[in-house]
Protein backbone atom coordinates (compact mmCIF):
# COMPACT_ATOMS: atom_id res chain seq x y z
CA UNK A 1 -19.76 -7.90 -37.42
CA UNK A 2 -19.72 -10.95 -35.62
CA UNK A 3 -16.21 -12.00 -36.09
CA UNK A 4 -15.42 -8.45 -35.76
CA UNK A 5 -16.61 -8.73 -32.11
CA UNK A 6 -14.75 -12.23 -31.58
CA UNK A 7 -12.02 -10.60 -32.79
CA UNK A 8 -11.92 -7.67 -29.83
CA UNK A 9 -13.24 -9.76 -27.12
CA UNK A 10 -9.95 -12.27 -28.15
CA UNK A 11 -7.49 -9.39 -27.84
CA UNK A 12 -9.25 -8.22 -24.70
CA UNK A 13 -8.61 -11.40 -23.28
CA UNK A 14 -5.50 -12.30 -24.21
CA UNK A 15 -4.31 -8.65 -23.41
CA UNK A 16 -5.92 -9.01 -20.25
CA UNK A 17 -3.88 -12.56 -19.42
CA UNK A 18 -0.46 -11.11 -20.40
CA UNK A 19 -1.07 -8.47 -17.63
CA UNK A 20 -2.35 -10.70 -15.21
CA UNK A 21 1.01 -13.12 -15.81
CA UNK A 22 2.64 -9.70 -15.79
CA UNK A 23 1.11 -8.87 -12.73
CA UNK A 24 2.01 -12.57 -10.88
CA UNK A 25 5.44 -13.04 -11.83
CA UNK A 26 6.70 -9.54 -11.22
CA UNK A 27 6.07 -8.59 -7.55
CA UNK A 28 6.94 -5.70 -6.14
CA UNK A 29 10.24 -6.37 -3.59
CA UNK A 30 12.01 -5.20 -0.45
CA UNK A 31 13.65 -1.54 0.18
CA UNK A 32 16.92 -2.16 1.59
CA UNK A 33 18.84 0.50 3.16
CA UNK A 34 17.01 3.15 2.15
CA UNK A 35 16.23 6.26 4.35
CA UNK A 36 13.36 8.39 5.06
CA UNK A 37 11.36 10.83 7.30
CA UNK A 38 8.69 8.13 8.06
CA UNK A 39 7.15 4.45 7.63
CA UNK A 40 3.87 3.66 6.98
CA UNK A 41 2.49 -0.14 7.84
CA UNK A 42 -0.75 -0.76 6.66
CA UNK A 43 -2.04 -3.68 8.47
CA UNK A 44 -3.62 -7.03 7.77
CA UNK A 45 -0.34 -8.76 6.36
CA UNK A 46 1.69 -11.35 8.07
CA UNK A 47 5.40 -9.86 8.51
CA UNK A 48 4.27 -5.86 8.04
CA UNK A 49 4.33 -4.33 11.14
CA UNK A 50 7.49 -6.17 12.59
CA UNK A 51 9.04 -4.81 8.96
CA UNK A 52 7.98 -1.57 9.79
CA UNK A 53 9.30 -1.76 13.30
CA UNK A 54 12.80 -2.85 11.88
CA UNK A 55 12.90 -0.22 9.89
CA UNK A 56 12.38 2.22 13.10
CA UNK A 57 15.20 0.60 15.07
CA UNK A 58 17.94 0.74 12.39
CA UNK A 59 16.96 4.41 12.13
CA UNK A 60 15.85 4.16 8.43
CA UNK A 61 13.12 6.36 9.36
CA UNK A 62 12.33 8.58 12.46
CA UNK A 63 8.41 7.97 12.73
CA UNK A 64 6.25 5.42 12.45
CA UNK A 65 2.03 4.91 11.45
CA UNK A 66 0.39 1.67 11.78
CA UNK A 67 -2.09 1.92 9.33
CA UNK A 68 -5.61 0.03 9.80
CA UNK A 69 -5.12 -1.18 13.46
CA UNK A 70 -8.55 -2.10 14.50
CA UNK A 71 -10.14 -0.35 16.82
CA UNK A 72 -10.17 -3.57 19.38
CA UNK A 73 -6.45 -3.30 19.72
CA UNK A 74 -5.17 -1.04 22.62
CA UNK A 75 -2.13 0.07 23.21
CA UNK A 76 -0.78 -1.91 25.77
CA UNK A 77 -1.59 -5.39 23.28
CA UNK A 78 0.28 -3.74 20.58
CA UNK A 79 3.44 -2.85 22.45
CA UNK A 80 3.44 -6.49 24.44
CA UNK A 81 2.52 -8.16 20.82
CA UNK A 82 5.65 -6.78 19.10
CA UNK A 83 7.68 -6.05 21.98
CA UNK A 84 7.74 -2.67 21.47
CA UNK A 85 9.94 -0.88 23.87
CA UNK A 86 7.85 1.92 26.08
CA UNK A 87 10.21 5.16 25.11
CA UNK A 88 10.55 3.73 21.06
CA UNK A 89 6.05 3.90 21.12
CA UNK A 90 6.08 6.87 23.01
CA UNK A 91 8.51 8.91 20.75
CA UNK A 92 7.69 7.41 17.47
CA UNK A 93 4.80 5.44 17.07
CA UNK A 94 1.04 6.42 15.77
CA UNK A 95 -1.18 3.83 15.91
CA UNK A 96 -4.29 4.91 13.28
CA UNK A 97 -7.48 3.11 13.69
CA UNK A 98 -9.45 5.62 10.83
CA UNK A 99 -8.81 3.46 8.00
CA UNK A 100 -10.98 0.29 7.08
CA UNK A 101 -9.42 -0.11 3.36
CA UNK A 102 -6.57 0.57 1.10
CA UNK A 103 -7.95 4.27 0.23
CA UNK A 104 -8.87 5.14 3.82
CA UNK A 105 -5.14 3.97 4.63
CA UNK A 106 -4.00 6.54 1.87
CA UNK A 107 -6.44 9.20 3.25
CA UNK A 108 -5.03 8.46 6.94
CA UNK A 109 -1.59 8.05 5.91
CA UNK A 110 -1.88 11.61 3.64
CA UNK A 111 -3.33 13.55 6.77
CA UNK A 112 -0.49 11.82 8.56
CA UNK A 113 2.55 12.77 6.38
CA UNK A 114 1.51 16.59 6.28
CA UNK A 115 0.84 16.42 10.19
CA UNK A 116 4.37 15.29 10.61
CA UNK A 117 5.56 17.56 7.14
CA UNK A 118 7.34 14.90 6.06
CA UNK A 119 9.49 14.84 2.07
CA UNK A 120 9.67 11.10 2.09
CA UNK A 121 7.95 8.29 3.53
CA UNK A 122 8.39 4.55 3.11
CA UNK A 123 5.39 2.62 2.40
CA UNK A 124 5.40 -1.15 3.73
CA UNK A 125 2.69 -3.87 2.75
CA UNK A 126 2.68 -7.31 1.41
CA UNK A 127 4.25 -7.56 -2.59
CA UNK A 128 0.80 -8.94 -4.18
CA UNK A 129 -0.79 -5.22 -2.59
CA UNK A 130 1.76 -3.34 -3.33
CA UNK A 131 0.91 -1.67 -6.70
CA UNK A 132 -2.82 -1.01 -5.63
CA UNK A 133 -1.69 0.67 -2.11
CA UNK A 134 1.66 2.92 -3.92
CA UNK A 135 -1.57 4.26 -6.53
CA UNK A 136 -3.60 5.38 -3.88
CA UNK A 137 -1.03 7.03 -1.54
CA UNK A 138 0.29 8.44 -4.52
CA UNK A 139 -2.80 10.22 -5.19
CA UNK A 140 -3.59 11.51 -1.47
CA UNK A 141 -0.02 12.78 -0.99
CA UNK A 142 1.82 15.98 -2.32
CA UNK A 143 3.83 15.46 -5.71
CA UNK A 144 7.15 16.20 -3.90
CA UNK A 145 6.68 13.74 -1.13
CA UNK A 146 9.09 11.11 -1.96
CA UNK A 147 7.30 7.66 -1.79
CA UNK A 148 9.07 4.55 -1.54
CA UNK A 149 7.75 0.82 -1.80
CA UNK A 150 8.95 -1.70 0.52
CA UNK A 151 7.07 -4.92 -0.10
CA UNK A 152 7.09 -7.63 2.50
CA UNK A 153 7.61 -10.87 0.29
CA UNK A 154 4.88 -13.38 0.32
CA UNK A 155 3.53 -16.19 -0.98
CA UNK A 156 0.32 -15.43 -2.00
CA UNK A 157 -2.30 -17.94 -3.72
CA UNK A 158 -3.07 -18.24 -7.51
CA UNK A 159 -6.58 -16.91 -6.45
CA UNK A 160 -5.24 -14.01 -4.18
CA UNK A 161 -2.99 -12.90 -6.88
CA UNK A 162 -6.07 -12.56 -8.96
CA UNK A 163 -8.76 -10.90 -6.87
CA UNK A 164 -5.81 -8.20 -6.61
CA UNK A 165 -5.13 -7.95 -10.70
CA UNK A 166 -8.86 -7.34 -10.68
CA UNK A 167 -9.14 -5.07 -8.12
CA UNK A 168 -6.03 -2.95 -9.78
CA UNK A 169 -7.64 -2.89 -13.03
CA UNK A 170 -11.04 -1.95 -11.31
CA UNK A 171 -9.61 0.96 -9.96
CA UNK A 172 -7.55 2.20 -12.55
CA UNK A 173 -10.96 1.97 -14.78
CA UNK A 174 -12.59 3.98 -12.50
CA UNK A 175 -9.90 6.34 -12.57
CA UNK A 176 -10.00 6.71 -16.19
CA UNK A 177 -14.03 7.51 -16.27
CA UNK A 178 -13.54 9.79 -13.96
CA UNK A 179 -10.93 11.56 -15.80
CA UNK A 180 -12.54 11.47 -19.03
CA UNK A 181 -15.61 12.62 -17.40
CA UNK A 182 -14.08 15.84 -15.79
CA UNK A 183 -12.37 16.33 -19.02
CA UNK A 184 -15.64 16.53 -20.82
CA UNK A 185 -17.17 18.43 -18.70
């Protein structure tokens, strides 16, 4: 029984280590060239808004939503912080200050996307948060809204690259109760 239980928590670990090394060594990348109705930034990420702002001048997209923008920043910092140009913010820019986290950016990006009834939207974060933000957009958007990753490349830490692995497989475990529990139900 005992050995039997070394046995599983081994393969648990080992399993677990694979994905983490996985995880680590194949980040998510840039979206070059590709078009859609919108960009979403979420913020807190060196490099993501002035990504998301490229985007919006080479007319990859025709809206943008800053994601997460604390609710310090007014408008006037933001468009003398990335030299935004007065008739680009006014025409195309949403600043959202709802979201405090990577669902609430999904929730305020979702709400977003149907305001604007958009079929394809280009999500921009850092590559180690990639794979955690896609999953939860995916889930608060339509099926047929096209989604499409463009990671800004990093160089995260050994220990950033695992707080995200955990909180990944955190959330995909919660998923999975929940989904066996409505399916027992």
């Amino acid at each position: 029984m005992l050995a039997s239980l070394l046995v599983t928590l081994s393969l648990v670990l080992v399993a677990w280590a694979l994905g983490f090394l996985a995880f680590a060594v194949t980040l998510p990348s840039p979206s070059m060239g590709t078009i859609s109705d919108g960009v979403i930034v979420l913020t807190g990420g060196e490099g993501r808004i002035a990504r998301g702002l490229d985007v919006l001048r080479r007319h990859e997209a025709r809206r943008l939503l800053v994601s997460g923008v604390d609710s310090e920043v007014r408008l006037q910092e933001f468009v003398a912080g990335y030299h935004v140009e007065p008739a680009l913010m006014r025409c195309c820019i949403t600043l959202g200050y709802e979201s405090v986290d990577t669902r609430s950016n999904a929730a305020e990006s979702a709400r977003w996307i149907a305001a604007h009834r958009m079929g394809s939207v280009r999500l921009v974060t850092s590559d180690w948060h990639m794979r955690r933000a896609a999953y939860e957009l995916r889930r608060a958007i339509p099926a047929h809204v096209v989604l499409i990753e463009d990671a800004v490349p990093t160089r995260p830490s050994l220990n950033m690259l695992f707080v995200e692995y955990c909180k990944v497989l955190a959330r995909l475990t919660l998923q999975l109760v929940h989904d066996v529990r409505s399916w027992m139900a």
